[in-house]
Protein backbone atom coordinates (compact mmCIF):
# COMPACT_ATOMS: atom_id res chain seq x y z
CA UNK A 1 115.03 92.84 58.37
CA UNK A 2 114.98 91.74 54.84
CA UNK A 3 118.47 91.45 53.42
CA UNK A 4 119.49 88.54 55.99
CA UNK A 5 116.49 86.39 53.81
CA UNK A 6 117.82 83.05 52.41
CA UNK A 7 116.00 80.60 49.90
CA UNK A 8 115.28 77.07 50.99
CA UNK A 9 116.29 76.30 47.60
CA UNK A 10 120.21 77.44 48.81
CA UNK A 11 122.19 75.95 50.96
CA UNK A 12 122.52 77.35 54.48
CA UNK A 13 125.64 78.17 55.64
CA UNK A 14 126.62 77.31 58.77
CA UNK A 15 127.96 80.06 59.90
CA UNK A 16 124.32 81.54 59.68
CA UNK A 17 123.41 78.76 62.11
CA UNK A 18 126.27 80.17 64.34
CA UNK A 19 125.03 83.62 64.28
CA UNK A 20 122.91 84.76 67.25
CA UNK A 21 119.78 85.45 67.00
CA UNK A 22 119.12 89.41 66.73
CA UNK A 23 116.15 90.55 69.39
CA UNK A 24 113.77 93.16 67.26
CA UNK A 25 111.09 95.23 68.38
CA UNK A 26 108.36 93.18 66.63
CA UNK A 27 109.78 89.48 67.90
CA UNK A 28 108.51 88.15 64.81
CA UNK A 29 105.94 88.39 61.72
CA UNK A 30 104.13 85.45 62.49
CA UNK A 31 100.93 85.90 65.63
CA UNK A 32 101.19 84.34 68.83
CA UNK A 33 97.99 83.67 70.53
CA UNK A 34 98.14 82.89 74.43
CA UNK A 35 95.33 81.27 76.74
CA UNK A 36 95.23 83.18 79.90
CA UNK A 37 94.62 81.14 83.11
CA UNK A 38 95.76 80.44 86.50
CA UNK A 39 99.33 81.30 85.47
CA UNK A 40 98.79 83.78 83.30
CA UNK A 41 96.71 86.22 84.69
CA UNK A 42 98.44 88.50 87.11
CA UNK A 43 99.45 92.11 85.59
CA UNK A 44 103.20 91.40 85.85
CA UNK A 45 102.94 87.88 83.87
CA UNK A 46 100.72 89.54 81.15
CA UNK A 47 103.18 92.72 80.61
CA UNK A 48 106.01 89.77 80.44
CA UNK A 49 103.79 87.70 77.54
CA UNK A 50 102.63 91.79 75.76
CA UNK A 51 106.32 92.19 75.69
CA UNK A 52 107.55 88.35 74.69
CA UNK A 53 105.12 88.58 71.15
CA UNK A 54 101.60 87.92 72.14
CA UNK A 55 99.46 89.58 70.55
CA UNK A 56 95.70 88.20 71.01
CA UNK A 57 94.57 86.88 73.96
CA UNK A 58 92.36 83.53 74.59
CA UNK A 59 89.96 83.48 77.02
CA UNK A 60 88.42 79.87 77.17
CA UNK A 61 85.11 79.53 79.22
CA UNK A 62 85.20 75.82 79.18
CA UNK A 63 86.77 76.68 82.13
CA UNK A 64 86.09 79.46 84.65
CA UNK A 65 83.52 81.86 85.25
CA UNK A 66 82.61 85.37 83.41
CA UNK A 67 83.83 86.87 86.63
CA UNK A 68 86.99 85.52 86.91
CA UNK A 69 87.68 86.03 83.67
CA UNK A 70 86.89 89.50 84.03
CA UNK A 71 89.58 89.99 86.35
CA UNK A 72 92.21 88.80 83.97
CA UNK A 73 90.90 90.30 81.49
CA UNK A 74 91.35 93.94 83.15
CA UNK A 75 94.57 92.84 84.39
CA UNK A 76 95.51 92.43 80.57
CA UNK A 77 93.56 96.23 80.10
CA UNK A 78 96.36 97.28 82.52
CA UNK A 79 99.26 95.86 81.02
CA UNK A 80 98.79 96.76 77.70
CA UNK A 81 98.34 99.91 79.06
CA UNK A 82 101.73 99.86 80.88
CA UNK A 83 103.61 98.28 77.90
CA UNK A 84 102.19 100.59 75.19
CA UNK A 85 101.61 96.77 73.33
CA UNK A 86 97.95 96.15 71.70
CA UNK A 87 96.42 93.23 72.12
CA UNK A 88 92.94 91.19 71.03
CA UNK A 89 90.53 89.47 73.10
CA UNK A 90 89.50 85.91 71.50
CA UNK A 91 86.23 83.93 73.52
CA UNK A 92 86.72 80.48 72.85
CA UNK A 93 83.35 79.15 72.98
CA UNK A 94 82.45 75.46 75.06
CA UNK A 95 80.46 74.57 72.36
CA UNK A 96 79.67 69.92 72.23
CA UNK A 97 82.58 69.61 74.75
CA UNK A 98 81.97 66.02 76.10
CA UNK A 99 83.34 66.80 79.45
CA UNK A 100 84.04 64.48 83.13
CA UNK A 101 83.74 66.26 86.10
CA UNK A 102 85.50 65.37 89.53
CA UNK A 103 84.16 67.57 92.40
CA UNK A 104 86.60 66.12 94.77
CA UNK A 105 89.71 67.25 92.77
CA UNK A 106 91.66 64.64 94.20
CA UNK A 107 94.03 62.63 91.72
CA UNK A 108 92.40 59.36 90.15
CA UNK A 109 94.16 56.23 89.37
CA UNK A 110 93.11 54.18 86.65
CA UNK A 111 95.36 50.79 85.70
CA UNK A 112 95.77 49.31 82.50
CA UNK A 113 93.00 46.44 81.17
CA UNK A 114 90.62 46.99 84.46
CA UNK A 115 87.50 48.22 83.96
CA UNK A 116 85.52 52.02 84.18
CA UNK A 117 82.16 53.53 83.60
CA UNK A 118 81.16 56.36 82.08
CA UNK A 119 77.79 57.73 83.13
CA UNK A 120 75.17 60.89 82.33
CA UNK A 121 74.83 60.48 86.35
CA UNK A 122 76.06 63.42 87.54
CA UNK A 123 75.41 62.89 91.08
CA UNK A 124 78.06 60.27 91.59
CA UNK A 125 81.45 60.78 92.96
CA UNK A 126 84.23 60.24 90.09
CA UNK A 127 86.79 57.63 91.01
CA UNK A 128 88.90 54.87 89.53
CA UNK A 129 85.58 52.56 89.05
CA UNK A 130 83.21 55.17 87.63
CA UNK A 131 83.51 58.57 86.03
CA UNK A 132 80.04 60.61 85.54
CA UNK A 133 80.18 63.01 82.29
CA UNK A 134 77.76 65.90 81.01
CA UNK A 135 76.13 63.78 78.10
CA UNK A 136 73.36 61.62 78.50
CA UNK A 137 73.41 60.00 74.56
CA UNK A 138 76.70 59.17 74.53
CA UNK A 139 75.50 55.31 74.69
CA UNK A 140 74.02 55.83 71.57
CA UNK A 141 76.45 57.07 70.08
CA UNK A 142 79.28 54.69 70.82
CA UNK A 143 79.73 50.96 70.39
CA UNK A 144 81.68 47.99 71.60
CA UNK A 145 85.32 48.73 70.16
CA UNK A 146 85.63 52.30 70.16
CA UNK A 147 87.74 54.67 71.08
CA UNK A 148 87.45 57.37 73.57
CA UNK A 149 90.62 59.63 74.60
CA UNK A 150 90.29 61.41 77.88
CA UNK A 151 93.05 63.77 79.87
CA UNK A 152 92.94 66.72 81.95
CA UNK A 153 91.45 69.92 80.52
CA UNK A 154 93.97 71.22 77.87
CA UNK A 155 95.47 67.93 77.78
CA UNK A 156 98.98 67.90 76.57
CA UNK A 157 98.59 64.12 75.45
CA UNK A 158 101.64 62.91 78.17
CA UNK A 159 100.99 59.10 78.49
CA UNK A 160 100.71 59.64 82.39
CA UNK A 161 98.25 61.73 82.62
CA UNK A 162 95.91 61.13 79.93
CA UNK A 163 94.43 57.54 78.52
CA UNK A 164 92.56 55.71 75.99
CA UNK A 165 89.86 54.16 76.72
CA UNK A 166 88.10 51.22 74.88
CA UNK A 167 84.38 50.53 74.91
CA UNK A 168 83.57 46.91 75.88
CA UNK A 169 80.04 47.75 76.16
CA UNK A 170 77.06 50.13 76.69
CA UNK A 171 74.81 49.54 79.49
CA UNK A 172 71.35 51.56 79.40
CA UNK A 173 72.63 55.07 79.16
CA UNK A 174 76.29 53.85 80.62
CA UNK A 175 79.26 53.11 78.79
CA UNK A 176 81.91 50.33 79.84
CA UNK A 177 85.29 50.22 78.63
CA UNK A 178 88.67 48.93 78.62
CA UNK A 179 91.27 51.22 79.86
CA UNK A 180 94.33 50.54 77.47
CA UNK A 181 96.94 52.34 79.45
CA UNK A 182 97.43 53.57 83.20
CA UNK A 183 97.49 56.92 83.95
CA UNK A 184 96.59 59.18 86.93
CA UNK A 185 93.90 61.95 85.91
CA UNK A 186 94.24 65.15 88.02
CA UNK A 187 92.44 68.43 88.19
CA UNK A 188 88.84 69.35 88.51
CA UNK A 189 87.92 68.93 85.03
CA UNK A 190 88.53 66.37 82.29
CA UNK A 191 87.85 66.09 78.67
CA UNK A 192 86.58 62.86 76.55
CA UNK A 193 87.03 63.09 72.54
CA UNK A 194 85.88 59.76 70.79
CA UNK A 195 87.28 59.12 67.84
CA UNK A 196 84.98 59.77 64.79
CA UNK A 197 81.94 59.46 66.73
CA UNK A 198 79.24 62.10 65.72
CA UNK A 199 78.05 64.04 68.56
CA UNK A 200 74.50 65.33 68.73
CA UNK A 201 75.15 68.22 70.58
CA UNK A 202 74.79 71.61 69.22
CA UNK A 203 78.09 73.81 68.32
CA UNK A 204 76.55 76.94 70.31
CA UNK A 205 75.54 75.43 73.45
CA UNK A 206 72.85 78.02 75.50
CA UNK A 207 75.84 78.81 78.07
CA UNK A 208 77.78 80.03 74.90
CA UNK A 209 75.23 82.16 73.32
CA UNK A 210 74.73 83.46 77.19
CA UNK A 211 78.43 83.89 77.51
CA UNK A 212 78.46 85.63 73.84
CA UNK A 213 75.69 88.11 74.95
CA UNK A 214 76.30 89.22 78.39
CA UNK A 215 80.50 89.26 78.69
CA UNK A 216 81.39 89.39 74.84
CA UNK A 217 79.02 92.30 74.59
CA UNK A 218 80.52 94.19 77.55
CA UNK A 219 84.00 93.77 76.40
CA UNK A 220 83.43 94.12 72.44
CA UNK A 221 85.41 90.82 71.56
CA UNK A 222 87.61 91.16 68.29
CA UNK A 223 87.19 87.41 67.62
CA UNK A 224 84.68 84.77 68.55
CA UNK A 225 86.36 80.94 68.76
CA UNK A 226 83.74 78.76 67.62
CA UNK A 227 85.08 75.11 69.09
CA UNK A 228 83.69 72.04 66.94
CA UNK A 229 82.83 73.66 63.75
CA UNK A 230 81.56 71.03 61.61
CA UNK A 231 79.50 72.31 58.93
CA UNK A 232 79.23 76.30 57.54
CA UNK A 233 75.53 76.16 59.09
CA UNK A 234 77.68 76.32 62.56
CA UNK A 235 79.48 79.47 61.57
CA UNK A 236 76.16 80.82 59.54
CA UNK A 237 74.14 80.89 62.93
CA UNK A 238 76.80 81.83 65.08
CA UNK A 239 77.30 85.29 62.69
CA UNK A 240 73.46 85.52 63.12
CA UNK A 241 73.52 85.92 66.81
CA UNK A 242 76.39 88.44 66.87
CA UNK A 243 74.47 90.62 63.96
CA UNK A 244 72.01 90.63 67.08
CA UNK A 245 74.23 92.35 69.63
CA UNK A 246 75.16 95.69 68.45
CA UNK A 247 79.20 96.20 67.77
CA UNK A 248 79.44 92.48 67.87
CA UNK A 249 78.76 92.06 64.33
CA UNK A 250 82.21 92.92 63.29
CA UNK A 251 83.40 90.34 65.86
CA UNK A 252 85.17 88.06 63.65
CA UNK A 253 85.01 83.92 63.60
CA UNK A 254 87.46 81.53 63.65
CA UNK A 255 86.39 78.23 63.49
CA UNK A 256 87.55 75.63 65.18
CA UNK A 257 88.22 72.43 63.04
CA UNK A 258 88.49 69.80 65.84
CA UNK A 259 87.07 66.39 64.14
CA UNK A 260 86.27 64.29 61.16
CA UNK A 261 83.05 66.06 60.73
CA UNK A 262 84.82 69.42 60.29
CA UNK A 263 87.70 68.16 57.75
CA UNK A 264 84.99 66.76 55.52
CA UNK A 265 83.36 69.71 55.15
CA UNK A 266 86.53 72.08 55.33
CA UNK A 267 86.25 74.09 52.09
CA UNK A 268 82.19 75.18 52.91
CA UNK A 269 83.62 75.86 56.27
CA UNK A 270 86.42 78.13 54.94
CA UNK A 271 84.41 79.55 52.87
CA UNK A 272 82.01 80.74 55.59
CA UNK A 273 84.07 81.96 58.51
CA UNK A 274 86.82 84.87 58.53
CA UNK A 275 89.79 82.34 59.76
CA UNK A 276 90.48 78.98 60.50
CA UNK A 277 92.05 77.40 64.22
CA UNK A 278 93.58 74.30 63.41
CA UNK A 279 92.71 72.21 66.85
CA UNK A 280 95.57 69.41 66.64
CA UNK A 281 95.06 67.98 69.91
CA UNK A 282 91.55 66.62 68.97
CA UNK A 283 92.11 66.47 65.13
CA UNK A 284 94.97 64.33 66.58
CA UNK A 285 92.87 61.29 68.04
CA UNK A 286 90.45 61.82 65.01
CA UNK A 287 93.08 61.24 62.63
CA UNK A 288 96.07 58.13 62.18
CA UNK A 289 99.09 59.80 63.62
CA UNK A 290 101.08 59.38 59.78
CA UNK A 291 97.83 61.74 58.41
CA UNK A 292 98.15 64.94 60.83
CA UNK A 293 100.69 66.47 58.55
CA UNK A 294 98.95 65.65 55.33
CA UNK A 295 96.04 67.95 56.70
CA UNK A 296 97.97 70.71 58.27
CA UNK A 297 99.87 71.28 54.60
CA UNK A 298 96.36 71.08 52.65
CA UNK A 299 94.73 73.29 55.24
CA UNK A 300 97.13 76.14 55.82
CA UNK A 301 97.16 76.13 52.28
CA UNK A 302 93.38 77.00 51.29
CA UNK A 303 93.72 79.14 54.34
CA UNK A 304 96.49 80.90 52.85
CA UNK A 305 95.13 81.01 49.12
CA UNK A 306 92.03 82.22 50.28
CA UNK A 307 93.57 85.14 52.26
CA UNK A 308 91.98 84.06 55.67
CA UNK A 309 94.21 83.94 59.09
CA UNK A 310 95.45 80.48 59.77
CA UNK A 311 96.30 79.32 63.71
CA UNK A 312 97.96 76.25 64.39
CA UNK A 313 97.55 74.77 68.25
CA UNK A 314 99.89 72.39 70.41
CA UNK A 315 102.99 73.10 69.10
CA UNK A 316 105.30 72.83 72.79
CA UNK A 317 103.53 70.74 75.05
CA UNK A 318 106.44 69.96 76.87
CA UNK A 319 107.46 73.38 77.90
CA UNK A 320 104.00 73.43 80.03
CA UNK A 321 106.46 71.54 83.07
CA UNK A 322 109.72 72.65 81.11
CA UNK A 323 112.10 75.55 80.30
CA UNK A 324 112.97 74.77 76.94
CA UNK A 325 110.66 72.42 73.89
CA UNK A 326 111.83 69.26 72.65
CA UNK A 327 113.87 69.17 69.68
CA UNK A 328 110.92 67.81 67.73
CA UNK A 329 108.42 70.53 69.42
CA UNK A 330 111.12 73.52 68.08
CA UNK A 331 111.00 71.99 64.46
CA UNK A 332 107.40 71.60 64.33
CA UNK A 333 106.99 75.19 64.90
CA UNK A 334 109.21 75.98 62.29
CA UNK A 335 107.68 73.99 60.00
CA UNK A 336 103.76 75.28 60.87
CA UNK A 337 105.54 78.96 59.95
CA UNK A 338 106.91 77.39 56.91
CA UNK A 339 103.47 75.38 55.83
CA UNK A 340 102.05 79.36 56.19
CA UNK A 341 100.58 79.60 59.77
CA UNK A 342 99.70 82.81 60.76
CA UNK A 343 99.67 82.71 64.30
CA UNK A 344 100.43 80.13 66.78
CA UNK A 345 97.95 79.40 69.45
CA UNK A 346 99.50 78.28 73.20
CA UNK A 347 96.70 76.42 75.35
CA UNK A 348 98.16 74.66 78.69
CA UNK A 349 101.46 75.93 77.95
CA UNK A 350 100.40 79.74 78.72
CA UNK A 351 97.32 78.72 80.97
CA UNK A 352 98.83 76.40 83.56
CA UNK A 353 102.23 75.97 82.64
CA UNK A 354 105.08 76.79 84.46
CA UNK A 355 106.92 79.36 82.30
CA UNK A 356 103.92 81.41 80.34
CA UNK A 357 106.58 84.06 78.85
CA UNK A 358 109.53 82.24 78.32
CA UNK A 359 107.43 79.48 75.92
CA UNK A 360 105.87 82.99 74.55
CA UNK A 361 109.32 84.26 73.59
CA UNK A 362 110.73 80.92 72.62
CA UNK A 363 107.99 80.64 69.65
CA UNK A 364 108.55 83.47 68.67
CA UNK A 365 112.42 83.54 68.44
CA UNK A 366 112.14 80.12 66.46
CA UNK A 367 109.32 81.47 64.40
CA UNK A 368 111.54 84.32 63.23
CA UNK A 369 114.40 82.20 62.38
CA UNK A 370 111.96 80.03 59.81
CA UNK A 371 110.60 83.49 58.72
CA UNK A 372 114.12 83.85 56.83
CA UNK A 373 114.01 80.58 55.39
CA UNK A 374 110.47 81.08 53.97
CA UNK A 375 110.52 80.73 50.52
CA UNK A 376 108.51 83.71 49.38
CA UNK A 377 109.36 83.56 45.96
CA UNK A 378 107.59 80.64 45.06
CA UNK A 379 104.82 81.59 47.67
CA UNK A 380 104.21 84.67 45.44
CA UNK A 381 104.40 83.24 42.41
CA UNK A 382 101.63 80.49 43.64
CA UNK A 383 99.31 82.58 44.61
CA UNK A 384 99.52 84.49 41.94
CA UNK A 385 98.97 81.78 39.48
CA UNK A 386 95.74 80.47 41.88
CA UNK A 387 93.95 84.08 41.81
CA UNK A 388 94.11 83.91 37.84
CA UNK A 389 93.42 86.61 35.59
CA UNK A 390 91.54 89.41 35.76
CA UNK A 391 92.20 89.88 39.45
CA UNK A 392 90.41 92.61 41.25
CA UNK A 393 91.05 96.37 41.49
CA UNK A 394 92.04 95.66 45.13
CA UNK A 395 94.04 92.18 44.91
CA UNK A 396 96.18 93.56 42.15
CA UNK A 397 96.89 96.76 43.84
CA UNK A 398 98.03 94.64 46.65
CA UNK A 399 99.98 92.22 44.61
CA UNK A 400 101.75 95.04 43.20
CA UNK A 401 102.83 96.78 46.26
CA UNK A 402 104.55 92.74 47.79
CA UNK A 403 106.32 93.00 44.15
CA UNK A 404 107.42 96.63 44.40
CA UNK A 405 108.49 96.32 47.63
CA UNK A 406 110.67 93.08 47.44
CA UNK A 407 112.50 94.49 43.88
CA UNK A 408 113.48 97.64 46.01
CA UNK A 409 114.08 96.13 49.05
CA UNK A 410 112.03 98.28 51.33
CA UNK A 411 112.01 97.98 54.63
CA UNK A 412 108.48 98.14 55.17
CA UNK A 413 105.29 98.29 53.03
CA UNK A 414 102.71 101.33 55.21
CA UNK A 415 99.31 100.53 54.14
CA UNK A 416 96.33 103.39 54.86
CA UNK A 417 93.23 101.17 55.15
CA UNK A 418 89.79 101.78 57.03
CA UNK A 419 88.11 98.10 57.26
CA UNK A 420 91.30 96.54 57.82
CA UNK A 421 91.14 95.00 54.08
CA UNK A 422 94.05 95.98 52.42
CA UNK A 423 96.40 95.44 54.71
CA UNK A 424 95.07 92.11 54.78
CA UNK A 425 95.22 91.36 50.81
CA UNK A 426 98.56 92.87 50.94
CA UNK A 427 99.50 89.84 53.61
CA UNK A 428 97.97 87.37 51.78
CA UNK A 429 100.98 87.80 49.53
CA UNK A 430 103.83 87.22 52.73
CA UNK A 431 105.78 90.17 51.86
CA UNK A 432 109.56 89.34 53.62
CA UNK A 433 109.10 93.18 55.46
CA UNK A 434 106.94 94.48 57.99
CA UNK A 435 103.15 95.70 57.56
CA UNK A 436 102.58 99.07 58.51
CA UNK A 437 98.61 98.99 58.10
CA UNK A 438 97.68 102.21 59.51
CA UNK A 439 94.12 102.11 60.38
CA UNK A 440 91.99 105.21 59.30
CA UNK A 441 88.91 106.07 61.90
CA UNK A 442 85.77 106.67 60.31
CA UNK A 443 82.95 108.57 61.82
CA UNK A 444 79.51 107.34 62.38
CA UNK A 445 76.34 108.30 63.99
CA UNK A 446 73.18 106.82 65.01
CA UNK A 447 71.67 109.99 65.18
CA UNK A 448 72.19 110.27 69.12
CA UNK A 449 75.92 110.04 69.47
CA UNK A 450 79.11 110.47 67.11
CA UNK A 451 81.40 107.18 67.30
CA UNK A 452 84.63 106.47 65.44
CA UNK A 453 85.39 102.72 64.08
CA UNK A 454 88.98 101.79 63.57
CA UNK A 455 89.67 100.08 66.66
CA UNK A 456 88.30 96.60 65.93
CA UNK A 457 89.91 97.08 62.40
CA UNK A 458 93.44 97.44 63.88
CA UNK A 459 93.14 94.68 66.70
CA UNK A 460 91.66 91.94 64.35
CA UNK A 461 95.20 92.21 62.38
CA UNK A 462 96.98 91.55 65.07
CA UNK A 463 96.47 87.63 64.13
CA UNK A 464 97.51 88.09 60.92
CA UNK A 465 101.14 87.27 59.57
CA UNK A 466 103.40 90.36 59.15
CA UNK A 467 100.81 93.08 59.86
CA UNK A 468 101.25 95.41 62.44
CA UNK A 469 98.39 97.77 63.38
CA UNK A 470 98.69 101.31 63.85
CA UNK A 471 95.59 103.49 64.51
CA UNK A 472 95.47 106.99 62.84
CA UNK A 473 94.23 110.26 64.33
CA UNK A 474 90.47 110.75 63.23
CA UNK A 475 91.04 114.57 62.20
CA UNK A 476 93.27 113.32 59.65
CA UNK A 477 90.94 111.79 56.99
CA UNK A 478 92.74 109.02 54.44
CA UNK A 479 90.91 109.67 51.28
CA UNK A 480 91.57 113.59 51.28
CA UNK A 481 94.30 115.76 50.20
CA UNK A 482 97.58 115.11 49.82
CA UNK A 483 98.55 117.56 52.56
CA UNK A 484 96.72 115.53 55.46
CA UNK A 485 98.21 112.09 53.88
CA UNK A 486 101.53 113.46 53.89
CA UNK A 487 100.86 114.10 58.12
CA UNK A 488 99.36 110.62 58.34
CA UNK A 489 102.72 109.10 56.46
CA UNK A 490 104.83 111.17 58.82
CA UNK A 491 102.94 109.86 62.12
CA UNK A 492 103.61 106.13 60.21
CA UNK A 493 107.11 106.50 59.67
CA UNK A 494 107.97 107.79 63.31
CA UNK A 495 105.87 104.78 64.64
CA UNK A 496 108.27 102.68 62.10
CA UNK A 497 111.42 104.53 63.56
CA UNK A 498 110.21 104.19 67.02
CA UNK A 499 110.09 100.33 66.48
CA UNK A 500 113.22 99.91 64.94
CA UNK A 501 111.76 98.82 61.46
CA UNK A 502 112.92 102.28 59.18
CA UNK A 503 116.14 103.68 59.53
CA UNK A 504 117.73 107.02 57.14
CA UNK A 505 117.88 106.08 53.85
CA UNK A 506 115.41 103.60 53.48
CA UNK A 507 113.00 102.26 50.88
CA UNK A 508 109.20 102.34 51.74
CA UNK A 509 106.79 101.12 49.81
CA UNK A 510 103.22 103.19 50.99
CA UNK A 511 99.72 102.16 49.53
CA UNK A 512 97.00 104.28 49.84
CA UNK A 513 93.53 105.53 48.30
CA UNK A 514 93.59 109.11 46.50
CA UNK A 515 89.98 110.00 45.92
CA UNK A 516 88.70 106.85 43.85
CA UNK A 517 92.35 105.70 43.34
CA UNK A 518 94.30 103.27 44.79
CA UNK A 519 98.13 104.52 44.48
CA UNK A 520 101.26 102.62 45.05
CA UNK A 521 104.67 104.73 45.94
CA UNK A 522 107.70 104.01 46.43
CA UNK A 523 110.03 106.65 48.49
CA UNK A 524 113.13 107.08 49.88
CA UNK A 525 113.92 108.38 53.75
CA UNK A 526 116.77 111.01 53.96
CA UNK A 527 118.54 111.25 56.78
């Protein structure tokens, strides 16, 4: 896995253009996140995405009930089950979604320069002349020359079936505009976004924290989406409710930077929550189409500095109706791996569209060829230089292990960690090889019942770049002696073999805690 590793600084042959593509058992070190939906839902299509490379699961409620989603959801139970593949469960909160609804379901025309209203009134019919949505102060918040973007739910920004809309004025609590391009809106369910208006709506709606405490509880969500961050006050309150609701306060949240609002306060943000989503759809309309990229690069890298899990949305729109991406869609993934994504996040493309596993498996093949091209030299030697001296016990333990393991050329760096932390420090530094982080159980008690943690440990790094989760049998303790870490090793290195990732005579490079120590070893496999 690591010797076919170019530079970007050296030319590429062509004849490593020419070369097929090699399938692995891990498709590729960067995280594929899928939105499961009408498409995606049955247990065949799910064991088809497990096996493609996805490895956390979305589960949007701006759509849907708890009980349908509770279907999928055990349908996914089932086929991780059958494909021996782990997966994590994301809720994507609702949040200030300024939404249209259209009870009829039946296709609506609207033509370019005619006129449409948008109205709290939620009693009227939607139709080309008026559309009623599910905020009553959006007159205040608009004026005349405005712009509001509106498509179907997960809208993949197609000129057809999305359009912009122009406000030409604001009657009472309606809103008249301009429609600047025809389109025909279909589905049940549209969204509006206008363009760096402030919306006084709050980020947990009382449907989310309802949604949060009644199906997040009963299926002990690894990570909590919080849509429309805009200030670290929204991620704040949001870890206040979940340090309410039992084994929810290791839930972990990502938050969702989706507006202006958000970007200008991206570093308190950061700061605050455990990862970052990178919404480009609605960041999209919020920003000039020439600035997107600016803000992707400067993003993924505080992400990536900071050690926190970056995911980058709407990368193959296209392939919701098609087989294959465009050739633009294929290089923009490459380049969000390159830029330091951790995971890529699939919306329409895995909830409605038409080929939910093949778009899976095309990510990740293209993400893996960009993983060879990553320059990791200069990555290390970056972050590095922005940690500074002295480092911490822990971050130059982990440094050390990236560096050992590159001069040897391991094959994989195995990582014994019981809050998931090391393994995640060790990531931060994009090691070319393969993560072993072997999660170690520990035992608690509430003075009723033993329980073991571990298991939310090893499925929140399953979003993280080049870590691959592995839990360890409880009766062997970590931080013990040398006898029960030499079984623990063994387990890891058959679950390396198994995969595909160790072979004979290999290098590894193993990190674990010995007593109060943190040790570093390098061995080598014999046959």
């Amino acid at each position: 896995m690591h010797s076919n590793h170019l530079l970007l600084e050296e030319p590429i042959r062509m004849a490593t253009v020419l070369e097929p593509s090699k399938a692995t058992f891990f498709p590729a070190m960067t995280k594929i996140v899928g939105t499961l939906g009408p498409k995606s839902r049955s247990v065949e299509v799910l064991s088809g995405c497990l096996k493609a490379g996805m490895s956390v699961a979305r589960f949007d409620f701006s759509w849907g009930d708890p009980k349908y989603h509770q279907e999928t959801l055990e349908n996914l139970r089932a086929a991780v089950k059958t494909t021996k593949k782990l997966c994590a469960v994301m809720l994507d909160t609702v949040g200030p979604e300024l939404q249209a609804v259209n009870k009829s379901g039946k296709s609506i025309s609207l033509l370019m320069d005619a006129s449409v209203v948008l109205t709290p009134n939620q009693d009227l019919e939607a139709s080309s002349d008026v559309l009623p949505i599910n905020f009553d102060g959006l007159s205040k918040a608009v004026k005349k020359g405005d712009t509001i973007f509106m498509g179907q739910y997960l809208f993949t920004g197609s000129e057809t079936t999305s359009v912009w809309l122009e406000v030409s004025e604001v009657n009472g609590e309606d809103v008249v505009c301009i429609i600047k391009n025809s389109a025909t809106l279909s589905g049940s369910l549209f969204t509006l976004h206008a363009s760096q208006i402030c919306i006084e709506l709050p980020t947990l709606s009382d449907q989310d924290k309802e949604v949060i405490s009644t199906w997040g509880v009963q299926n002990k969500i690894d990570f909590l989406s919080l849509s429309y961050t805009r200030h670290a006050e929204d991620v704040r309150q949001a870890r206040e409710l979940l340090s309410k609701l039992g084994e929810l306060s290791q839930t972990q949240i990502f938050a969702k930077i989706e507006n202006i609002e958000g970007l200008t306060h991206f570093d308190e943000i950061l700061q605050e929550a455990d990862g970052i989503i990178l919404s480009r759809g609605n960041l999209g309309i919020d920003l000039p189409p020439e600035k997107v990229f600016l803000f992707q690069k400067a993003a993924l890298y505080k992400c990536n500095m900071a050690g926190k899990p970056a995911v980058l949305t709407r990368v193959v729109d296209s392939m919701t109706d098609n087989l294959r991406p465009t050739r633009a869609e294929a290089t923009d993934v490459a380049n969000a791996v390159l830029d330091g994504s951790d995971a890529i996040l699939l919306g329409a493309e895995t909830l409605r569209g038409l080929y939910p596993v093949e778009t899976i498996s095309i990510v990740g093949k293209i993400s893996a060829e960009a993983e060879k091209v990553f320059n990791q030299d200069l990555y290390f030697k970056k972050t590095v230089k922005y940690v500074g001296e002295p480092m911490t016990h822990l971050e130059s333990i982990a440094s050390s292990a990236v560096r050992a393991a590159i001069k040897v050329k391991a094959s994989a760096i195995i990582c014994f960690t019981s809050s998931g932390r090391a393994a995640r420090l060790i990531a931060k530094y994009r090691p070319t090889m393969p993560v072993l982080s072997v999660v170690i159980p520990r035992l608690k008690t509430n003075q009723l019942k033993w329980s073991f943690s571990g298991a939310f440990e090893a499925r929140q790094s399953l979003i993280v770049r080049g870590l691959f989760p592995m839990l360890a049998d409880p009766r062997h303790p970590a931080e013990s002696t040398s006898a029960t870490n030499e079984s623990v090793l063994k387990v890891a290195l058959d679950h390396g073999k198994t995969a595909g990732v160790i072979k004979s005579h290999d290098r590894i490079v193993v990190c674990q805690k010995v007593g109060d120590a943190s040790v570093v070893k390098i061995i080598e496999l014999e046959d």
